[in-house]
C-alpha atoms as a PDB file:
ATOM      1  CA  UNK A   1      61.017 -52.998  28.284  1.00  0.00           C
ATOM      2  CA  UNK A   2      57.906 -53.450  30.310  1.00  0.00           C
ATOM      3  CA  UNK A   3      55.738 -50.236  30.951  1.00  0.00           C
ATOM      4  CA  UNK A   4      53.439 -50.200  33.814  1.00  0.00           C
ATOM      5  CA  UNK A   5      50.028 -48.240  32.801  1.00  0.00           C
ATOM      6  CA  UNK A   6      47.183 -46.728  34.754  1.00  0.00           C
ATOM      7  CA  UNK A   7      44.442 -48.526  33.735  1.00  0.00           C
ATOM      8  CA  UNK A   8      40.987 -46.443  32.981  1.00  0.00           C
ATOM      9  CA  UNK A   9      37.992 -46.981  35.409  1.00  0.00           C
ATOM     10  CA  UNK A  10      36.161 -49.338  33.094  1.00  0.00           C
ATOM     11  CA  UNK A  11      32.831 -48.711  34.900  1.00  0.00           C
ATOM     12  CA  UNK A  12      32.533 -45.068  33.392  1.00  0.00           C
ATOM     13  CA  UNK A  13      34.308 -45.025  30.249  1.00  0.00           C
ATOM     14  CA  UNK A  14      34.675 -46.412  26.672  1.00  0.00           C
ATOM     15  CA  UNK A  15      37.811 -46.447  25.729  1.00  0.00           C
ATOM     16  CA  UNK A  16      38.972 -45.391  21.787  1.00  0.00           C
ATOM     17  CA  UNK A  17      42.373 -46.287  20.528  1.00  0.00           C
ATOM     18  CA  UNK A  18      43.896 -43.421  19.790  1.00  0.00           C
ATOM     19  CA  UNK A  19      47.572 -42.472  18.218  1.00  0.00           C
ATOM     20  CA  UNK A  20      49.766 -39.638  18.484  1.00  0.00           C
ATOM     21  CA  UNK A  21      53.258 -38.871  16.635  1.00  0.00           C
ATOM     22  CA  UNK A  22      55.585 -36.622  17.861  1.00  0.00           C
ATOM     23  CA  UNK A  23      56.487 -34.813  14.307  1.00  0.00           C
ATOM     24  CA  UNK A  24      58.769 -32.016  16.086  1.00  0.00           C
ATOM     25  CA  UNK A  25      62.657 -31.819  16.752  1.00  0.00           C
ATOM     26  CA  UNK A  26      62.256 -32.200  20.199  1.00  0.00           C
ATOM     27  CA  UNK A  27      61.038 -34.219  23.057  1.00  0.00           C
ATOM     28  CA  UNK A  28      57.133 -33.945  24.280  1.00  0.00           C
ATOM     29  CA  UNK A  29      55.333 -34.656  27.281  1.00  0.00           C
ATOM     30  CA  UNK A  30      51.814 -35.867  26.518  1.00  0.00           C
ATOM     31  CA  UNK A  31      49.457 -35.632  29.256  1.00  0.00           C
ATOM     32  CA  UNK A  32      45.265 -36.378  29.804  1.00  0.00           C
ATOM     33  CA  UNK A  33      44.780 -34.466  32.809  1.00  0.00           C
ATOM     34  CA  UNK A  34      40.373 -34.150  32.512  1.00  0.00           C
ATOM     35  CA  UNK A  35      39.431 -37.457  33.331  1.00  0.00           C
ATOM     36  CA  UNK A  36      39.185 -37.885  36.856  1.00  0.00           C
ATOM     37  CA  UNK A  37      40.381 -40.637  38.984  1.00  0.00           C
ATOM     38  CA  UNK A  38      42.815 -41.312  36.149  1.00  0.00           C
ATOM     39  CA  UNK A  39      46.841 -40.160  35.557  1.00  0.00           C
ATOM     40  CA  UNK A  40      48.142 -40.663  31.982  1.00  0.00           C
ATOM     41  CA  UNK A  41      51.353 -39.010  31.407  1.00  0.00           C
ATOM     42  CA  UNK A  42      54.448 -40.049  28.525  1.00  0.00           C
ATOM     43  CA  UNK A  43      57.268 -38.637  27.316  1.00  0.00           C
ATOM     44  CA  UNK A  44      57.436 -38.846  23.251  1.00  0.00           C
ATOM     45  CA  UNK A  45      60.472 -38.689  21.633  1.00  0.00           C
ATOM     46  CA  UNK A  46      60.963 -37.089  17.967  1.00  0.00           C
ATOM     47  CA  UNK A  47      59.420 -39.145  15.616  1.00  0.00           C
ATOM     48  CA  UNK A  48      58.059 -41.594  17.569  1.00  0.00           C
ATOM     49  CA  UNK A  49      54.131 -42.580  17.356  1.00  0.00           C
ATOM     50  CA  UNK A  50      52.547 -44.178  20.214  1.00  0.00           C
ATOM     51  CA  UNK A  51      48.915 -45.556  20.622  1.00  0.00           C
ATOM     52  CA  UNK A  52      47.256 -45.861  23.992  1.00  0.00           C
ATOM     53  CA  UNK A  53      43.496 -45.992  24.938  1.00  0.00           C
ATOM     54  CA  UNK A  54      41.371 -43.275  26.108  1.00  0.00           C
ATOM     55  CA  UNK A  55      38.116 -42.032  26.731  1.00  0.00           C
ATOM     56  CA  UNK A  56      36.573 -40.165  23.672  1.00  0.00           C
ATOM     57  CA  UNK A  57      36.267 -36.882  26.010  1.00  0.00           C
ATOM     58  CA  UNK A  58      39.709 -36.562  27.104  1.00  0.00           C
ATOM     59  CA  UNK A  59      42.432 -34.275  25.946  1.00  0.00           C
ATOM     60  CA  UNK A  60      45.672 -35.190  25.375  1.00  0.00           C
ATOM     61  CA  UNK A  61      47.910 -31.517  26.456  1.00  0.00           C
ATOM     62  CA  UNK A  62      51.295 -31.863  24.515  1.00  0.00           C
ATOM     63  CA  UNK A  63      54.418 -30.119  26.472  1.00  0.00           C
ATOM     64  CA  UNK A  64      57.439 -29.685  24.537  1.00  0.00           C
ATOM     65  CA  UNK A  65      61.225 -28.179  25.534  1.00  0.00           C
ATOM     66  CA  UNK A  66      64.234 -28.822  25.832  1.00  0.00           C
ATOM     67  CA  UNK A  67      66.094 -30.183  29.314  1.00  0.00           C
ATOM     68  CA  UNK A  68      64.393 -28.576  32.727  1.00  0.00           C
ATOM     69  CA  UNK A  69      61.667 -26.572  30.526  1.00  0.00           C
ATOM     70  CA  UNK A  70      58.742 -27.351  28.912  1.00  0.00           C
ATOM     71  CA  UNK A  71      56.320 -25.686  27.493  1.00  0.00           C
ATOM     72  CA  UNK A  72      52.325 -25.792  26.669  1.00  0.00           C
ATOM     73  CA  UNK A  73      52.066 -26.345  22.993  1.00  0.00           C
ATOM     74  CA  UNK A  74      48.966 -27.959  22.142  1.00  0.00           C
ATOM     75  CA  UNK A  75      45.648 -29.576  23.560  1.00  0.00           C
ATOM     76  CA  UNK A  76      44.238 -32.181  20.951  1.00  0.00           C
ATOM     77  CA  UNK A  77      40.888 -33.535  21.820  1.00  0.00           C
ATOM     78  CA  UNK A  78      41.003 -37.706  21.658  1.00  0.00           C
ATOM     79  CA  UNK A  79      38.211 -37.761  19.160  1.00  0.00           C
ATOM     80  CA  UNK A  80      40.760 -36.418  16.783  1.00  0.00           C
ATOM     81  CA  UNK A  81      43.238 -39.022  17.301  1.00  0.00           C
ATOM     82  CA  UNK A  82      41.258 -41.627  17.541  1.00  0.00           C
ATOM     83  CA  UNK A  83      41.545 -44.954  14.650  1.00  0.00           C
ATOM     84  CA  UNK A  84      38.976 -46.554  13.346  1.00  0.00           C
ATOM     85  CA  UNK A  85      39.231 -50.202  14.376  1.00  0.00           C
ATOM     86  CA  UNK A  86      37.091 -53.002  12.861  1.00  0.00           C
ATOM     87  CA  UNK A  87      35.027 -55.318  15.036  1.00  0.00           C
END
């Protein structure tokens, strides 16, 4: 399945691969909202891990609930979920 993606304004940023895993019983909404210019927004379901690229100043806000709710549960800053990558 293809997923279109937002891509980052190159010009300002340097992106860092980063990876999240969804370790609850339910189903997330992972969101970078403080970049601007830039909408990032995926729904991880439990136990999935997904990698995506991001500046190392952005937030990733994790929503979690159930069907019609969710709820603030976490804001992880991308330098924690970032992965060392050899070049």
């Amino acid at each position: 399945m293809a997923q279109v993606l937002d891509p980052l304004p190159q010009k300002r940023f340097n992106p860092v691969l980063c990876c999240h895993t969804n370790s609850t019983g339910k189903i997330q909404i992972a969101r970078i909202t403080n970049i601007p210019g830039w909408y990032f927004e995926r729904v991880v379901f439990p136990g999935q891990r997904f990698l995506f690229e991001a500046p190392l100043e952005a937030n990733l806000d994790i929503h979690s609930g159930e069907m019609a709710t969710a709820i603030f549960s976490d804001c992880i800053p991308c330098d924690r979920l970032r992965i060392e990558t050899e070049e």
